[in-house]
Protein backbone atom coordinates (compact mmCIF):
# COMPACT_ATOMS: atom_id res chain seq x y z
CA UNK A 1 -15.93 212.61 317.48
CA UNK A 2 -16.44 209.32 316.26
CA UNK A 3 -17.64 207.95 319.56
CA UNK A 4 -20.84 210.68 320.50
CA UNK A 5 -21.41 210.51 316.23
CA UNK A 6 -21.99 206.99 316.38
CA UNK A 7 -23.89 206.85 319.52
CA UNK A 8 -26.49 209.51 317.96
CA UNK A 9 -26.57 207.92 315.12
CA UNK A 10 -27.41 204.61 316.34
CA UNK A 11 -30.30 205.68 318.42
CA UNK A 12 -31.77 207.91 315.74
CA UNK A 13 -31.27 205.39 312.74
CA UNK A 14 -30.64 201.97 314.36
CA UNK A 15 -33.16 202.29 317.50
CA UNK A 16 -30.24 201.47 319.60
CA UNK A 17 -31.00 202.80 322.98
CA UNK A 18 -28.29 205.14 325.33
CA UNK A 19 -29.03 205.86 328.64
CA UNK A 20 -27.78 208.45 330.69
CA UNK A 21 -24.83 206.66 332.18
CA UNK A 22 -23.98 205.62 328.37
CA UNK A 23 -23.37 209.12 327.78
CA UNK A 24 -21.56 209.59 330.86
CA UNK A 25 -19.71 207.15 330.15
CA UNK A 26 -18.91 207.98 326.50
CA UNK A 27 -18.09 211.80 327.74
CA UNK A 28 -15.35 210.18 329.91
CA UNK A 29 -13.83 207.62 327.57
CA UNK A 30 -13.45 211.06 325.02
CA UNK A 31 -12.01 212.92 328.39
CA UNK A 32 -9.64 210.23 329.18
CA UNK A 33 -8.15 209.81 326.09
CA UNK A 34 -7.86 213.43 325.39
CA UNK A 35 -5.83 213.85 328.26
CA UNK A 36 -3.54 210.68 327.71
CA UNK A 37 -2.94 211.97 324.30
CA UNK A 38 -2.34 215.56 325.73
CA UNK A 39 0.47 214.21 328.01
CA UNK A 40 2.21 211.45 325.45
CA UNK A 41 5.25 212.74 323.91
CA UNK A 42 6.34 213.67 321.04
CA UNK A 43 7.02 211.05 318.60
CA UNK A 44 10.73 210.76 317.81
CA UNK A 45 11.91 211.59 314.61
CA UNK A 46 12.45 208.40 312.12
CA UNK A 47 13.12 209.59 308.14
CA UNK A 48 14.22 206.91 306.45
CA UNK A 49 12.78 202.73 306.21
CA UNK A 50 16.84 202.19 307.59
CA UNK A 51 15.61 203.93 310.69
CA UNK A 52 12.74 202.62 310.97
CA UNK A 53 13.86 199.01 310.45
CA UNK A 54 16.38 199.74 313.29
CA UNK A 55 13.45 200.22 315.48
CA UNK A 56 11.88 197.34 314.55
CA UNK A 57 14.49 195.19 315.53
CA UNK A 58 15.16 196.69 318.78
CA UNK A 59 14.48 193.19 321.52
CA UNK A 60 11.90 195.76 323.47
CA UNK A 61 9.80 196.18 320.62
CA UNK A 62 10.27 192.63 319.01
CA UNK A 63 9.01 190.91 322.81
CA UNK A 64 6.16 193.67 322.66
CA UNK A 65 5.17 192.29 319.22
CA UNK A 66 5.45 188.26 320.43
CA UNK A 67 2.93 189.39 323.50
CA UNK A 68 0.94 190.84 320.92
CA UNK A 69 0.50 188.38 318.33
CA UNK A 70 0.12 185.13 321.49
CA UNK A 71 -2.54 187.40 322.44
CA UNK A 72 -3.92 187.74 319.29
CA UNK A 73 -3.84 183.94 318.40
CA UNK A 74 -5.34 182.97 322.23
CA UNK A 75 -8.58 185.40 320.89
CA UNK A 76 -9.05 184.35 317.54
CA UNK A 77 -8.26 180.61 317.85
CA UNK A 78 -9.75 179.56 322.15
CA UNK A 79 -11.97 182.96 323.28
CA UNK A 80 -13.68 184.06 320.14
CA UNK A 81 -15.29 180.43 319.25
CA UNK A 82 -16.62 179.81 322.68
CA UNK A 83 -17.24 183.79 324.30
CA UNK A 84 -17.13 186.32 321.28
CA UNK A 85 -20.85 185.63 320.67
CA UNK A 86 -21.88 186.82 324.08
CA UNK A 87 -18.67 188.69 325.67
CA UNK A 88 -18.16 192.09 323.53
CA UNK A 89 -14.20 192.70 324.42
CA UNK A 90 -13.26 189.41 322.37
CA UNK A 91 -13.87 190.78 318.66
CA UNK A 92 -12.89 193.82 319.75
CA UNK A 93 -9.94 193.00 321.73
CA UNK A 94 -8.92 191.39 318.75
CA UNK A 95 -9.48 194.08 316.69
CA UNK A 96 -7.46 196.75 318.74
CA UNK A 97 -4.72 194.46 319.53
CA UNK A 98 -4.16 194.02 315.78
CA UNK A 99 -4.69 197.87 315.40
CA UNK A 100 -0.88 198.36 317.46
CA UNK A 101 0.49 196.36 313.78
CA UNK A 102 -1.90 197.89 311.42
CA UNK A 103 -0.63 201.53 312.88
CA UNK A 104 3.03 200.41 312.42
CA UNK A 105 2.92 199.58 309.16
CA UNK A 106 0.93 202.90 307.85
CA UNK A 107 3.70 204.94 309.89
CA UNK A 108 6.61 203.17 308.17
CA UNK A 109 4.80 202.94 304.33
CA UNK A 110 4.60 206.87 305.07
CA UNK A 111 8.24 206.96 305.32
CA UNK A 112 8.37 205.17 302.29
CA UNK A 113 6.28 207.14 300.53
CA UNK A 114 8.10 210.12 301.06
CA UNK A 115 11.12 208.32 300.02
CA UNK A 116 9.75 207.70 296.98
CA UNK A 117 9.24 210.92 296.01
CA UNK A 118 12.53 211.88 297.13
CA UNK A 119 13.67 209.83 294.83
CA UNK A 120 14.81 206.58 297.35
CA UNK A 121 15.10 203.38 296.23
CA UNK A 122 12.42 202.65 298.61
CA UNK A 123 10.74 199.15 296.32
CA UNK A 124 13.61 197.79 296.47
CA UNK A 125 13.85 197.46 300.51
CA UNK A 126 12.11 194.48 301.81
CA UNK A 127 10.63 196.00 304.68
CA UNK A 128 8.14 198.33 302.22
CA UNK A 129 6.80 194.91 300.77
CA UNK A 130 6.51 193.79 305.03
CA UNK A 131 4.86 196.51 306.04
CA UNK A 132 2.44 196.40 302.84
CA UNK A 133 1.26 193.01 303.37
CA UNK A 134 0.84 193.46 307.36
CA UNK A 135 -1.10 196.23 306.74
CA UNK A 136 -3.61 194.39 304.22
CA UNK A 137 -3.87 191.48 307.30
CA UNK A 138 -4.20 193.41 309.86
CA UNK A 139 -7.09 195.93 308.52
CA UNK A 140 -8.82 192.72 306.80
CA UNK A 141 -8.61 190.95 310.33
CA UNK A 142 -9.97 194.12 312.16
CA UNK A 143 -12.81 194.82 309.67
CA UNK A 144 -13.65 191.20 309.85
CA UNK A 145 -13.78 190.80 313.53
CA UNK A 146 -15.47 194.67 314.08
CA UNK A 147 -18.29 193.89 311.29
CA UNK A 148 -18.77 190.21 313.37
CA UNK A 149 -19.16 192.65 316.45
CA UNK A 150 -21.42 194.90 314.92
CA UNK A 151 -23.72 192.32 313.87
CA UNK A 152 -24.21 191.07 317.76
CA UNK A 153 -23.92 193.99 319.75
CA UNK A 154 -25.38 197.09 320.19
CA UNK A 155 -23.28 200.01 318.19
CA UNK A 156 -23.57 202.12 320.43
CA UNK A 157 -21.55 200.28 322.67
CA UNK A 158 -19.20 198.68 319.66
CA UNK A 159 -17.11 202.19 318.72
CA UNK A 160 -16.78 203.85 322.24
CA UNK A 161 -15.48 200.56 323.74
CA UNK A 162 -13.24 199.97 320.22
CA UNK A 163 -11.99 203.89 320.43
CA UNK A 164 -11.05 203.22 324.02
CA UNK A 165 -8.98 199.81 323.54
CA UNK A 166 -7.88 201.02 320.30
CA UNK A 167 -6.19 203.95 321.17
CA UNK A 168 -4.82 202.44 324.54
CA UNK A 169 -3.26 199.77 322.41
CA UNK A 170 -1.63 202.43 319.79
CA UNK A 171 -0.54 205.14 322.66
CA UNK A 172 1.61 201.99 324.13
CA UNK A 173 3.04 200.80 320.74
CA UNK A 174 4.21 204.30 320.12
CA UNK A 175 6.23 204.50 323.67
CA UNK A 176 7.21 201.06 322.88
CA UNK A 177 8.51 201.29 319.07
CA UNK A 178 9.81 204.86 319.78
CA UNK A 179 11.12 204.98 323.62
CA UNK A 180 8.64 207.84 324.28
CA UNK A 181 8.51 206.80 328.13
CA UNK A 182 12.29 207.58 328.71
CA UNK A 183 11.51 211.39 328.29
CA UNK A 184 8.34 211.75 330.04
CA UNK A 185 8.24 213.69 333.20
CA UNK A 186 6.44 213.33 336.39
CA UNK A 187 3.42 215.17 335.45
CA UNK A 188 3.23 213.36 331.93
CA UNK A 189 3.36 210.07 333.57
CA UNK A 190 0.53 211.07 336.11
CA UNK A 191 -1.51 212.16 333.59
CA UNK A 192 -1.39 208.88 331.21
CA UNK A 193 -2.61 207.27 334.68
CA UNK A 194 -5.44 209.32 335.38
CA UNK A 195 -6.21 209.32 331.71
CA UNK A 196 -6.14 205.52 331.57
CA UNK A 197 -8.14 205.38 334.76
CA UNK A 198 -10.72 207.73 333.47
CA UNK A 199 -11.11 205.27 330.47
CA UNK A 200 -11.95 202.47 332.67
CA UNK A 201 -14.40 204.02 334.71
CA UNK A 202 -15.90 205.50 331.30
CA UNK A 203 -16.26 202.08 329.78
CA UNK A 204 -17.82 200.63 333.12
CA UNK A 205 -20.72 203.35 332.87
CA UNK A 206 -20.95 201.92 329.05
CA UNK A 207 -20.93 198.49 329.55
CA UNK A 208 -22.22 197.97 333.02
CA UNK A 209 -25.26 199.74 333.19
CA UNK A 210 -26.33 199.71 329.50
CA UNK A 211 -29.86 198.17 330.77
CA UNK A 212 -30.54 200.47 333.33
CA UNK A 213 -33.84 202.63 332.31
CA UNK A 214 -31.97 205.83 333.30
CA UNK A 215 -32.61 209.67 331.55
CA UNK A 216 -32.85 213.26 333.31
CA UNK A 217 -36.55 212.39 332.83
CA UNK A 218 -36.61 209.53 335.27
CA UNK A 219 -33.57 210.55 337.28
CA UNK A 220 -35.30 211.81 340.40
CA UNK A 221 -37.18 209.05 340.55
CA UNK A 222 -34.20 206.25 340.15
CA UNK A 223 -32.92 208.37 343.20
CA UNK A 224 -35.91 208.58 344.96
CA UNK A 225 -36.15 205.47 347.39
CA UNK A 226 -39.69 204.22 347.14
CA UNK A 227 -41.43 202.91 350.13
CA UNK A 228 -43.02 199.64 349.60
CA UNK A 229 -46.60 199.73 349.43
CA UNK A 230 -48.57 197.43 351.80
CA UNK A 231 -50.53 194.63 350.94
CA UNK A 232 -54.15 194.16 351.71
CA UNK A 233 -54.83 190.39 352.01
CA UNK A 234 -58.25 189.00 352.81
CA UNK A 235 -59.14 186.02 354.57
CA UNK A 236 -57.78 183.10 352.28
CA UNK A 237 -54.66 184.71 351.59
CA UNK A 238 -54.23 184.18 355.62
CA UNK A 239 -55.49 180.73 355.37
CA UNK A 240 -53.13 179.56 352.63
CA UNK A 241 -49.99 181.38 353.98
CA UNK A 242 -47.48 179.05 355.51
CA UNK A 243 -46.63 179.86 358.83
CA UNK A 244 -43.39 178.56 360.56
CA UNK A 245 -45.52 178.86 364.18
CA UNK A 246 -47.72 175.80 364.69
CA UNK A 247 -50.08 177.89 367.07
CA UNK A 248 -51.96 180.83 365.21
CA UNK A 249 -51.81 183.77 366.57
CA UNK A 250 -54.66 185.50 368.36
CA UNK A 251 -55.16 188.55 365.97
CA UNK A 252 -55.59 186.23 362.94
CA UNK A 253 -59.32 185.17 362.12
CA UNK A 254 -60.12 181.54 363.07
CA UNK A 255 -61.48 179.27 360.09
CA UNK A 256 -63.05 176.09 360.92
CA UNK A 257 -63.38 173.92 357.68
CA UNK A 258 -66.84 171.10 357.70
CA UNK A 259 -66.09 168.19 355.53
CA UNK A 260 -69.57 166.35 354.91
């Protein structure tokens, strides 16, 4: 709900203006992650930080986390100086690429956590102390870059175009980390592509025609092709035009011009 509640909320405390295609748009970013969540699997089971550091270490994952983190550093270090003040996928690319770590590291803490309780020698692991500082960089990094975001672009646009990339980026860590995409079936993998797709289009609505003056109000008259409307010119509109013909034609009134 986070997407439609900040929309509202920006237009009735911020001013922030969403047409009718924003709200299309937002409608099918919320569809089209609802059904890629539907058809993800089930997370596999992982109980103790031993299992979990297994996964970590697994070369699919590790290469996954490289791609991540060259991304990451091409944002932050070339895009965001010279396009993040006018381009509104740099912060928050940034933002939901460093969400896929910031995920990670609550999952595995929450392992630990019940570990401790269960009476685990869970402090003395090294990967609780890794997972506790990634988490504190990565959620100071993505508050950072989402408040810089905030400041420059509309909100209304900010969280539906965040949710989307966000939850694209934390859908594929999960299949990544846990090898969700070796028991998905036919159906489940068509329906994480038309899910995906209808993200895209949703975030094209949002983002490409955010200027468009478009409500139910007006929407029979966007439709509507207008005729234009002809021009009544008088007689020195005629005599200033430029004409490409050097004879005038016969049906335009002759002016003869006395110079004294």
């Amino acid at each position: 709900f986070s997407v439609p509640c900040s929309a509202i909320l920006s237009s009735y405390l911020l001013g922030e203006r969403l047409n009718l295609l924003g709200k299309l748009g937002c409608l099918l970013s919320l569809v089209g992650s609802t059904v890629m969540v539907i058809h993800a699997p089930e997370d596999e089971e992982v109980t103790t930080l031993e299992e979990m550091t297994s996964k970590l270490k697994e070369p699919g994952f590790l290469a996954y986390a490289a791609i991540l983190l060259a991304l990451c550093f091409l944002l932050i270090f070339y895009l965001a100086p010279r396009f993040g003040q006018s381009n509104i996928l740099v912060y928050l690319t940034i933002c939901s690429v460093i969400g896929a770590f910031s995920v990670s590291s609550v999952k595995g803490l929450g392992i630990a956590i019940k570990g401790f309780f269960a009476g685990q020698p869970v402090l003395q692991n090294p990967l609780t102390w890794i997972l506790v500082l990634t988490l504190v960089a990565s959620i100071t990094t993505q508050i950072n870059y989402l408040n810089k975001s905030l400041d420059i672009f509309n909100t209304s646009l900010v969280f539906p175009i965040y949710y989307v990339l966000f939850t694209t980026i934390v859908i594929t860590t999960s299949i990544i980390l846990f090898k969700e995409w070796v028991t998905m079936t036919v159906i489940d993998i068509i329906g994480t592509v038309c899910g995906f797709l209808t993200i895209i289009l949703g975030v094209f609505l949002l983002h490409a025609f955010k200027d468009m003056d478009v409500s139910l109000g007006n929407l029979p008259q966007v439709l509507q092709n207008e005729q234009p409307v002809p021009v009544t010119r008088d007689d020195k509109n005629i005599l200033i035009e430029v004409d490409n013909s050097s004879i005038a034609p016969e049906d335009k009134p002759k002016v003869f011009m006395l110079y004294t």
